[in-house]
C-alpha atoms as a PDB file:
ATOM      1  CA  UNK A   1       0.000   0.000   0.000  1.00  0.00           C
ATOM      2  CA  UNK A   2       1.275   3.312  -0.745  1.00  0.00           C
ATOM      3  CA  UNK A   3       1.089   5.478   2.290  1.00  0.00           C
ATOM      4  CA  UNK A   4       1.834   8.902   0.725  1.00  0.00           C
ATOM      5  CA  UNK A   5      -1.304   9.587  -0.471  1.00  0.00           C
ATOM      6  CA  UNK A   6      -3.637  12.539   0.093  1.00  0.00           C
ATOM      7  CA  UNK A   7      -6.807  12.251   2.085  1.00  0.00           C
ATOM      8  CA  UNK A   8      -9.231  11.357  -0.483  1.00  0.00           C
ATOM      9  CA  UNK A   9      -6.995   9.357  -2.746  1.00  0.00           C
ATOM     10  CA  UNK A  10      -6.210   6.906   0.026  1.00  0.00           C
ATOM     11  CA  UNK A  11      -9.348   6.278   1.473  1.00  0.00           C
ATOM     12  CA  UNK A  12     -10.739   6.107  -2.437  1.00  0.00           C
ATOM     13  CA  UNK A  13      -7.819   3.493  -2.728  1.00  0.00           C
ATOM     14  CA  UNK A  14      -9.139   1.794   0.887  1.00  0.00           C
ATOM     15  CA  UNK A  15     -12.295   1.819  -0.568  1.00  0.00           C
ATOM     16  CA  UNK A  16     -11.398  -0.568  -3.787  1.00  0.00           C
ATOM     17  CA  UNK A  17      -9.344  -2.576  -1.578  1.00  0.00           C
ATOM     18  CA  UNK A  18     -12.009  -3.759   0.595  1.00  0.00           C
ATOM     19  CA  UNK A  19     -14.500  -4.101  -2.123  1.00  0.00           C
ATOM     20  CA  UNK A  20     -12.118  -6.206  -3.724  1.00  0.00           C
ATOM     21  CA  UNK A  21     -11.421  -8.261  -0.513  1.00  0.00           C
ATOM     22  CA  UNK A  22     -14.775  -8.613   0.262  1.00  0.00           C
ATOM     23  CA  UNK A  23     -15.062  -9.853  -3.331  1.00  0.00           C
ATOM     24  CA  UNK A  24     -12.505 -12.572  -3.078  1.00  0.00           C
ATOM     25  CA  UNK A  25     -13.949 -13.893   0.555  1.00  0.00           C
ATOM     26  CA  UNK A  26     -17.592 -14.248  -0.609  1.00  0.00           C
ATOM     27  CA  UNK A  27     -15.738 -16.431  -3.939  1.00  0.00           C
ATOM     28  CA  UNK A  28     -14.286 -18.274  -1.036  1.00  0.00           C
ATOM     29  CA  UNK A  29     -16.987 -18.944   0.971  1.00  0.00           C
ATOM     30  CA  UNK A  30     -19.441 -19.892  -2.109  1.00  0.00           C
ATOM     31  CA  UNK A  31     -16.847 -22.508  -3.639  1.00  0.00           C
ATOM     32  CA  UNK A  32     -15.903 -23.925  -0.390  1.00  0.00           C
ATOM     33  CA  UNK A  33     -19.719 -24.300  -0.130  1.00  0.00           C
ATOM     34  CA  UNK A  34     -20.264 -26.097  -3.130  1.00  0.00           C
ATOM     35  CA  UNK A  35     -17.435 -28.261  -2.485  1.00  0.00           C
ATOM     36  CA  UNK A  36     -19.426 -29.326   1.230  1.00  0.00           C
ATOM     37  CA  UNK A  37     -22.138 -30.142  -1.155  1.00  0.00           C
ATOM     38  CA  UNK A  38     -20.545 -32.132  -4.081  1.00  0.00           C
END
């Protein structure tokens, strides 16, 4: 993560980051789900 960023340009950057992590745990949770099942 770059920590010299401005104000708005590192929480906009925060912002993407979490969407994308919250993103990759919900592929996660939904294949690990479908594995229980198959």
């Amino acid at each position: 993560m770059a920590g010299a960023t401005r104000g708005d340009e590192g929480e906009r950057d925060m912002g993407s980051g979490l969407s994308q992590l919250s993103e990759i745990l919900s592929d996660m949770s939904e294949r690990a789900r479908s594995e229980k099942l198959t």
